[in-house]
PDB file of N, CA and C in Angstrom:
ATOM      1  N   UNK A   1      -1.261  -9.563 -13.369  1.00  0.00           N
ATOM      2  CA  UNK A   1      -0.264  -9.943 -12.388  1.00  0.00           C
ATOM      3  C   UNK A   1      -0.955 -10.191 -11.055  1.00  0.00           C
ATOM      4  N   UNK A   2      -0.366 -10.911 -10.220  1.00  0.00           N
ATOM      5  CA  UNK A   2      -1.094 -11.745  -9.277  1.00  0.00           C
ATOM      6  C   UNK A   2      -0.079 -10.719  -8.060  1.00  0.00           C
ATOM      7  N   UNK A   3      -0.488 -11.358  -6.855  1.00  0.00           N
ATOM      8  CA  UNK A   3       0.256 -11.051  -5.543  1.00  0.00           C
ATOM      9  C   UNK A   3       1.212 -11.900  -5.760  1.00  0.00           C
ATOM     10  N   UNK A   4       1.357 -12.776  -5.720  1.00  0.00           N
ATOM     11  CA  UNK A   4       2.575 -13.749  -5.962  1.00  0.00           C
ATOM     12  C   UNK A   4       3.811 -12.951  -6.717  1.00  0.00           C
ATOM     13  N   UNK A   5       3.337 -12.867  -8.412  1.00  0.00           N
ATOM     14  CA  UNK A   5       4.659 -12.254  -8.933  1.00  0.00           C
ATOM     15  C   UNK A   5       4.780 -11.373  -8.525  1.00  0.00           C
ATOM     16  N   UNK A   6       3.822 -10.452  -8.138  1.00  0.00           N
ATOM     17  CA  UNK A   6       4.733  -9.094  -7.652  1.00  0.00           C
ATOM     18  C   UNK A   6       5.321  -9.317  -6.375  1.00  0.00           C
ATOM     19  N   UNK A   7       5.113 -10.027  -5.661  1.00  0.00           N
ATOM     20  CA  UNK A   7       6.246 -10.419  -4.439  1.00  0.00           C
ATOM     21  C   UNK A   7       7.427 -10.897  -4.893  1.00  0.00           C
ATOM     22  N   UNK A   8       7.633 -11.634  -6.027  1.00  0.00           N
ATOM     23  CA  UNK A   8       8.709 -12.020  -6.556  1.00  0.00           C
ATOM     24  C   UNK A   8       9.746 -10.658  -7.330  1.00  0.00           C
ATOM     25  N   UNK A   9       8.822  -9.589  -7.757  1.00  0.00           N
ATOM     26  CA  UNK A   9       9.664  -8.903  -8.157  1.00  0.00           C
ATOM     27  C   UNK A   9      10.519  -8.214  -7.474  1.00  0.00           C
ATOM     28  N   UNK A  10      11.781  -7.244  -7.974  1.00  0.00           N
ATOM     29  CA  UNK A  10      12.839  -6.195  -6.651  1.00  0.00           C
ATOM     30  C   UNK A  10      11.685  -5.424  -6.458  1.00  0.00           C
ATOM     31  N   UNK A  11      11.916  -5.032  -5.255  1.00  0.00           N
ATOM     32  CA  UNK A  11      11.757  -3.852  -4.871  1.00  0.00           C
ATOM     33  C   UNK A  11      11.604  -2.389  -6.085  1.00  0.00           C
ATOM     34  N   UNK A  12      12.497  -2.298  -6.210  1.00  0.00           N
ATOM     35  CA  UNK A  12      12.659  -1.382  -7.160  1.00  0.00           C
ATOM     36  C   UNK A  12      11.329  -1.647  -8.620  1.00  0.00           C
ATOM     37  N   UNK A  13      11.174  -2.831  -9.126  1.00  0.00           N
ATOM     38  CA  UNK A  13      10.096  -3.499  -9.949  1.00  0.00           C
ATOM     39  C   UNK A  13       8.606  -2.892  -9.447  1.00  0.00           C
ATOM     40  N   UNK A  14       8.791  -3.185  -8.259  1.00  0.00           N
ATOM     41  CA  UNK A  14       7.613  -3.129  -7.547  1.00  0.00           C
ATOM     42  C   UNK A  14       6.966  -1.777  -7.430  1.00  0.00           C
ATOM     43  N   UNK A  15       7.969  -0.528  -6.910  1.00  0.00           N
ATOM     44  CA  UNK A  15       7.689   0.720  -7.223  1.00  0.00           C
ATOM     45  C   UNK A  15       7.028   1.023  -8.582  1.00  0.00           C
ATOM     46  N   UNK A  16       8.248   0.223  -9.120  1.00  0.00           N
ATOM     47  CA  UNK A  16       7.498   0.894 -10.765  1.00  0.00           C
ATOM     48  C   UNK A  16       6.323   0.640 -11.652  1.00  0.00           C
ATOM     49  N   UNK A  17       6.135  -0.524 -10.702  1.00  0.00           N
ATOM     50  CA  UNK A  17       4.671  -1.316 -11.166  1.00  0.00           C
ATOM     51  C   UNK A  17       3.546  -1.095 -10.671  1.00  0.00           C
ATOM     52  N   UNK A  18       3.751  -0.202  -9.107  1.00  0.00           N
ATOM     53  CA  UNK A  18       3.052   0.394  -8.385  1.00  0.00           C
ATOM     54  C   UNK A  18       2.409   1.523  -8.877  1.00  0.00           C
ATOM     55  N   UNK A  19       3.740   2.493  -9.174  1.00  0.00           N
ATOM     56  CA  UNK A  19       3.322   3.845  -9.794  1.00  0.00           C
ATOM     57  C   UNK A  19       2.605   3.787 -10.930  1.00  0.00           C
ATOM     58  N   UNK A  20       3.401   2.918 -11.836  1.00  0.00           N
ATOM     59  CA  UNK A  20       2.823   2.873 -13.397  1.00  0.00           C
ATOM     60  C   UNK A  20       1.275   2.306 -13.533  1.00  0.00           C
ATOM     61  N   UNK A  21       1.020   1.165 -12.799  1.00  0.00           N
ATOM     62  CA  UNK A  21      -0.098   0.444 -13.128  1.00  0.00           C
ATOM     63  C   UNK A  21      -1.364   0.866 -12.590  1.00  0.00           C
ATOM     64  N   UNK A  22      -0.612   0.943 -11.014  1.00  0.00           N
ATOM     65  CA  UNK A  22      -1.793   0.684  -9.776  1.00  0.00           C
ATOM     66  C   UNK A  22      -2.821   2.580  -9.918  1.00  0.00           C
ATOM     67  N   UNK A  23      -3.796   1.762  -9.257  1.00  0.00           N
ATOM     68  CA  UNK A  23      -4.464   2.618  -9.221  1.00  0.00           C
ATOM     69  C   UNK A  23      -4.510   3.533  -7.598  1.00  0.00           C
ATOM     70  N   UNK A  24      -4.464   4.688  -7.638  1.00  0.00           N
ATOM     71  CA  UNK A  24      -4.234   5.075  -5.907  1.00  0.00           C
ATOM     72  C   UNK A  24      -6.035   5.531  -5.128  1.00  0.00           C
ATOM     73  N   UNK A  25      -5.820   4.882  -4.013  1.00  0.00           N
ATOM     74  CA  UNK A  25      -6.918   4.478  -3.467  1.00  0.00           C
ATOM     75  C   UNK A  25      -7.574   6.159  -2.253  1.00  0.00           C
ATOM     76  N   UNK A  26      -6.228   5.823  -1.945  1.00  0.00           N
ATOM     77  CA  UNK A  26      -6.507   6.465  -0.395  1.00  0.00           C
ATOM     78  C   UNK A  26      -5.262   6.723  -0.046  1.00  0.00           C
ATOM     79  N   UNK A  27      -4.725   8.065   1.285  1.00  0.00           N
ATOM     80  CA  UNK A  27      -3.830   8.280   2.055  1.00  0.00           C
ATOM     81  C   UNK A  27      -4.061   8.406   3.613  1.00  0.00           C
ATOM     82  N   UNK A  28      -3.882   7.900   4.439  1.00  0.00           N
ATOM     83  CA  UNK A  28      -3.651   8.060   5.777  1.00  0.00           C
ATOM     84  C   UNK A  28      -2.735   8.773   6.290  1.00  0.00           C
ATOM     85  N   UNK A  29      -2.765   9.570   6.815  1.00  0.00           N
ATOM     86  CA  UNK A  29      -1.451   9.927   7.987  1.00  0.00           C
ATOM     87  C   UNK A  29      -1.425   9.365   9.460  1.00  0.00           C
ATOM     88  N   UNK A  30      -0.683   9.604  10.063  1.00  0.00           N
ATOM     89  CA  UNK A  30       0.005   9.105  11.466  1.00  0.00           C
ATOM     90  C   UNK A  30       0.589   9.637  12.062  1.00  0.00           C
ATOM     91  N   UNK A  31       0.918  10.837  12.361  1.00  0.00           N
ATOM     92  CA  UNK A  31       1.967  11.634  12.445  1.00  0.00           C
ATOM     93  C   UNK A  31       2.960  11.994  11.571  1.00  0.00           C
ATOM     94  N   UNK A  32       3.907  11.778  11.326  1.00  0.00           N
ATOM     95  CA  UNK A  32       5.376  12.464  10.601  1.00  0.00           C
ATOM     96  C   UNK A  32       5.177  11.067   9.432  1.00  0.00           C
ATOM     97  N   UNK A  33       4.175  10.239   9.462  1.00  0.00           N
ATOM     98  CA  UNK A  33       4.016   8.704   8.902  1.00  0.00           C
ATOM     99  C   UNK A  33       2.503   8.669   8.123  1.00  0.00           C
ATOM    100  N   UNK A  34       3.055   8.996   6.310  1.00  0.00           N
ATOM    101  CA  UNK A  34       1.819   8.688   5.884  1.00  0.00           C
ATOM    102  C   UNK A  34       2.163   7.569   4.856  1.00  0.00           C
ATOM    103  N   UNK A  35       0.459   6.973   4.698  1.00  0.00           N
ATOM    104  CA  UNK A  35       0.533   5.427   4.404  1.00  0.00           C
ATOM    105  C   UNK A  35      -0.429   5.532   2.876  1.00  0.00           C
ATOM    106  N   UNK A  36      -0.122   5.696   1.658  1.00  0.00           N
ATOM    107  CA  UNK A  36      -0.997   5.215   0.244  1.00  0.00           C
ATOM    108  C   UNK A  36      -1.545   4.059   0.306  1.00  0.00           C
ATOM    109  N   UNK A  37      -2.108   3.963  -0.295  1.00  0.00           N
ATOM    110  CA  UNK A  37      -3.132   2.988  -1.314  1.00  0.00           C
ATOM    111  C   UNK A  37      -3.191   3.017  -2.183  1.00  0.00           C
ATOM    112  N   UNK A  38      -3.493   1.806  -2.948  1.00  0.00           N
ATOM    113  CA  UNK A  38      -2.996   1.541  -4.192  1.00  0.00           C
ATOM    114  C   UNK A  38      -3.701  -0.028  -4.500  1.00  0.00           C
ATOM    115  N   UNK A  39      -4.370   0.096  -5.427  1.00  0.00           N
ATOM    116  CA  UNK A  39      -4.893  -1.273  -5.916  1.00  0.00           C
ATOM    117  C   UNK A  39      -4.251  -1.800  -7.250  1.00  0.00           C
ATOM    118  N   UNK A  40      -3.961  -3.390  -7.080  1.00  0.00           N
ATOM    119  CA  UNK A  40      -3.221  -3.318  -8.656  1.00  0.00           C
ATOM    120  C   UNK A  40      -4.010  -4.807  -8.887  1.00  0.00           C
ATOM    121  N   UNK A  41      -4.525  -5.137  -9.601  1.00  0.00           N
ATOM    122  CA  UNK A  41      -4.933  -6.507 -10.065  1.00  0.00           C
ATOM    123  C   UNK A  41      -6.212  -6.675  -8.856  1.00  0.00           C
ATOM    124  N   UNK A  42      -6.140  -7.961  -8.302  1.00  0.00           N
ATOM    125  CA  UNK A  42      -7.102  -8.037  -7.215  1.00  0.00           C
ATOM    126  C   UNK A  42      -6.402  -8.306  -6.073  1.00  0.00           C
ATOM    127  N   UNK A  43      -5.277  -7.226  -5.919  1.00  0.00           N
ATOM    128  CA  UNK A  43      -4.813  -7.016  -4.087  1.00  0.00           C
ATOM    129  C   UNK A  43      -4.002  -5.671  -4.101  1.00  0.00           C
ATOM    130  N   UNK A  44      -4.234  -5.610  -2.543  1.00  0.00           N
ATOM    131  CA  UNK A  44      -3.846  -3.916  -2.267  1.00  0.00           C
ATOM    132  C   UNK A  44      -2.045  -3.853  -2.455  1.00  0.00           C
ATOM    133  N   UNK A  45      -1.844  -2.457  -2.595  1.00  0.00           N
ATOM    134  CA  UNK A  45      -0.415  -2.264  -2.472  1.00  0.00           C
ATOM    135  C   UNK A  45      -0.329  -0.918  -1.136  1.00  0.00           C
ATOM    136  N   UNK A  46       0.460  -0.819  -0.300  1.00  0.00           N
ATOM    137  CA  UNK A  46       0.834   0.028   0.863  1.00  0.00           C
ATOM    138  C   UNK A  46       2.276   1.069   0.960  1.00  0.00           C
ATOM    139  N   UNK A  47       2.227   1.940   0.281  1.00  0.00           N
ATOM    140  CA  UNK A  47       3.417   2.640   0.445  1.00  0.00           C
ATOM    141  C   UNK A  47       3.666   3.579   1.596  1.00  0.00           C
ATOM    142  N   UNK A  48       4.668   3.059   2.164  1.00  0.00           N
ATOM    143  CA  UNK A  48       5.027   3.986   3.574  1.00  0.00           C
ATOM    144  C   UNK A  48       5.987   5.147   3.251  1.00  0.00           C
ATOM    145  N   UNK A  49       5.762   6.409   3.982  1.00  0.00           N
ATOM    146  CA  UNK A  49       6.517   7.788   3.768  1.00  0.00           C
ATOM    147  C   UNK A  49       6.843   8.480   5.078  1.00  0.00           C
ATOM    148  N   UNK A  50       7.934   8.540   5.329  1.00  0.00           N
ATOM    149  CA  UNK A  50       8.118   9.094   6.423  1.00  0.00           C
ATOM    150  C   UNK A  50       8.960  10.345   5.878  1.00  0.00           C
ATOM    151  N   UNK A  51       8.406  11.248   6.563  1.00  0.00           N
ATOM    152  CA  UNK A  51       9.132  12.729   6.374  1.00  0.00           C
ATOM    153  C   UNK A  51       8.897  12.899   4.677  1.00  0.00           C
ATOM    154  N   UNK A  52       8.106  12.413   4.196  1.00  0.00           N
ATOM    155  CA  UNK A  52       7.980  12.638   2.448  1.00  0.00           C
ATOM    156  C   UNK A  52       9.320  11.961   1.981  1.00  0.00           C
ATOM    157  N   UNK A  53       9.672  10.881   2.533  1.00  0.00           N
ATOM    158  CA  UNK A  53      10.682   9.591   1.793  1.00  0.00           C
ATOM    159  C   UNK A  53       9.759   8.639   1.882  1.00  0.00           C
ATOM    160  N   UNK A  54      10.245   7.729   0.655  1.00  0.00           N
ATOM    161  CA  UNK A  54       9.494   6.590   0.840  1.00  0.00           C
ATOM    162  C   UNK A  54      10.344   5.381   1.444  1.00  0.00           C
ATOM    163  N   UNK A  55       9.586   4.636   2.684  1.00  0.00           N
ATOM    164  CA  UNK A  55      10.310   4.334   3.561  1.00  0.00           C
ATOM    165  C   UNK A  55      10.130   2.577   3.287  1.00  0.00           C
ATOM    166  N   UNK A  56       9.108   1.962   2.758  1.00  0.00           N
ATOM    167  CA  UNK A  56       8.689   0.508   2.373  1.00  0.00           C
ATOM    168  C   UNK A  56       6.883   0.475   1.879  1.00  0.00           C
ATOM    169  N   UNK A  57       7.032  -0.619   0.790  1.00  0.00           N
ATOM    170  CA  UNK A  57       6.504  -1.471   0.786  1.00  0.00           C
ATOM    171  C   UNK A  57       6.084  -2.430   0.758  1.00  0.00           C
ATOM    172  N   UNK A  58       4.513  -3.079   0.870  1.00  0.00           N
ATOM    173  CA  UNK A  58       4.242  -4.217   1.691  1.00  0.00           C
ATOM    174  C   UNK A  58       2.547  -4.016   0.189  1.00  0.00           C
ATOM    175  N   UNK A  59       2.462  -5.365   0.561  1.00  0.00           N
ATOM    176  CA  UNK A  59       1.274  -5.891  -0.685  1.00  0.00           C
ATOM    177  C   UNK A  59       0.551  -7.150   0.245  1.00  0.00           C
ATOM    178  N   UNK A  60      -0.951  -6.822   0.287  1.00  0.00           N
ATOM    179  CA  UNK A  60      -2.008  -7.906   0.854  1.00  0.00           C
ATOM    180  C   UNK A  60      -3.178  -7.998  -0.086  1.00  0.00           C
ATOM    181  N   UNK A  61      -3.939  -8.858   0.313  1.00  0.00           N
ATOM    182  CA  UNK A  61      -5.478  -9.061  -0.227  1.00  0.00           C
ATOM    183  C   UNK A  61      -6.251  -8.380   1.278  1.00  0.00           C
ATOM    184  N   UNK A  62      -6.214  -8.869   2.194  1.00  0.00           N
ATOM    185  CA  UNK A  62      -7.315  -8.340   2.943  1.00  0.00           C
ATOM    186  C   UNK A  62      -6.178  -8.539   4.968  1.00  0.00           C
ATOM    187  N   UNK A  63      -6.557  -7.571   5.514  1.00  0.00           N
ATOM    188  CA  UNK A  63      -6.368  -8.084   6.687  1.00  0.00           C
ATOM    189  C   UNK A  63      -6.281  -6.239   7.535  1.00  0.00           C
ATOM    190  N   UNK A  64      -5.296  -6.606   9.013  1.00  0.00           N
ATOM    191  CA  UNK A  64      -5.616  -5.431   9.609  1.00  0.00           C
ATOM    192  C   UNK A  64      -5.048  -3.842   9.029  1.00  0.00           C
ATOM    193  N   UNK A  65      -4.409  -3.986   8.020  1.00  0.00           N
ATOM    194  CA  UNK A  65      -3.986  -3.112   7.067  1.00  0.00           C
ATOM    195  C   UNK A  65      -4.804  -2.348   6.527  1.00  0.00           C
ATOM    196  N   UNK A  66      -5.269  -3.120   5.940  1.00  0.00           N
ATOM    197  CA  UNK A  66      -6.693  -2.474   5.121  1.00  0.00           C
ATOM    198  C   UNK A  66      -7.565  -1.791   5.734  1.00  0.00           C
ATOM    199  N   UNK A  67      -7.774  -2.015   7.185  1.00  0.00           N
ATOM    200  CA  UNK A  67      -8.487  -1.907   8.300  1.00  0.00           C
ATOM    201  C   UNK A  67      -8.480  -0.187   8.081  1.00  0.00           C
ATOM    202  N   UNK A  68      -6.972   0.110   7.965  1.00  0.00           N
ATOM    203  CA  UNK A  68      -6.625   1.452   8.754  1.00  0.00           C
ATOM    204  C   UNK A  68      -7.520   2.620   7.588  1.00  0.00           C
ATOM    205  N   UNK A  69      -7.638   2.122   6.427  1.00  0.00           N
ATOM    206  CA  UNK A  69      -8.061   2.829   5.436  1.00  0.00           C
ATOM    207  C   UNK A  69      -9.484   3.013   5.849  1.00  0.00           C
ATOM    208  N   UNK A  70     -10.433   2.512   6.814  1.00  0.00           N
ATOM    209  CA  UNK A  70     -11.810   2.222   6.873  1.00  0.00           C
ATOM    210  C   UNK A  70     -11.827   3.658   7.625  1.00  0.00           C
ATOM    211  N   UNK A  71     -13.572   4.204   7.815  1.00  0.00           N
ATOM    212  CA  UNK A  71     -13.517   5.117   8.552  1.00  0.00           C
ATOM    213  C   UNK A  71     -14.117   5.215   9.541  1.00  0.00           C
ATOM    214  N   UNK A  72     -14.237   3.581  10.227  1.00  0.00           N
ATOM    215  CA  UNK A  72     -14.677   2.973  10.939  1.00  0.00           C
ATOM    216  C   UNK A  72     -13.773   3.136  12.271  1.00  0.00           C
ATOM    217  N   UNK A  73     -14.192   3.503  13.614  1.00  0.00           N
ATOM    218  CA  UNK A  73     -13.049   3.318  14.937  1.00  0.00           C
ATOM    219  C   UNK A  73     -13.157   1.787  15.122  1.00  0.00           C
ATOM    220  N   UNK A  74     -11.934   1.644  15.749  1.00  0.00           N
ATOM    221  CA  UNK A  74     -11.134   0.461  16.093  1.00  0.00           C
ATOM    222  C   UNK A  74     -12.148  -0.411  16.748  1.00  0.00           C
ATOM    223  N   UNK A  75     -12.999   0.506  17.747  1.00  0.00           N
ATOM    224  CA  UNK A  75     -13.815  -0.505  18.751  1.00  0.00           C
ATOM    225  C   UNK A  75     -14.913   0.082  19.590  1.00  0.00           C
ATOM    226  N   UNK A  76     -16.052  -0.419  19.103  1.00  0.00           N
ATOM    227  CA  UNK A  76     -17.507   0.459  19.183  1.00  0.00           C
ATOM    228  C   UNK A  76     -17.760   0.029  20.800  1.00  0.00           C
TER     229      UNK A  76
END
């Protein structure tokens, strides 16, 4: 499955294809705001949790998203 169909799928699809398939990468926090990782095919998946609900997700190949997972600061 590509980025494409899984953008096409519900929401709800998407969870389940998330959980079931993907592989989990990494977690960030943010405060009261933590952010998964998740790789499924060849692009990332992003699950947002606020207060331990899951609040959205969002699916990329590469950009400032991905960024946040690095353990790199913003600006040397």
């Amino acid at each position: 499955m590509g980025i494409y169909e899984f953008k096409m799928l519900s929401e709800r699809e998407q969870y389940n294809t998330v959980f079931t398939n993907g592989q989990f990468v990494d977690t960030v926090s943010e405060g009261n705001i933590k952010y998964k990782l998740y790789t499924l095919s060849y692009f990332w998946v992003e699950v947002q949790y606020h207060n331990n609900k899951i609040m959205r997700i969002s699916s990329f190949v590469e950009g400032e998203k991905l960024n946040r997972y690095s353990n790199f600061p913003d600006k040397i």
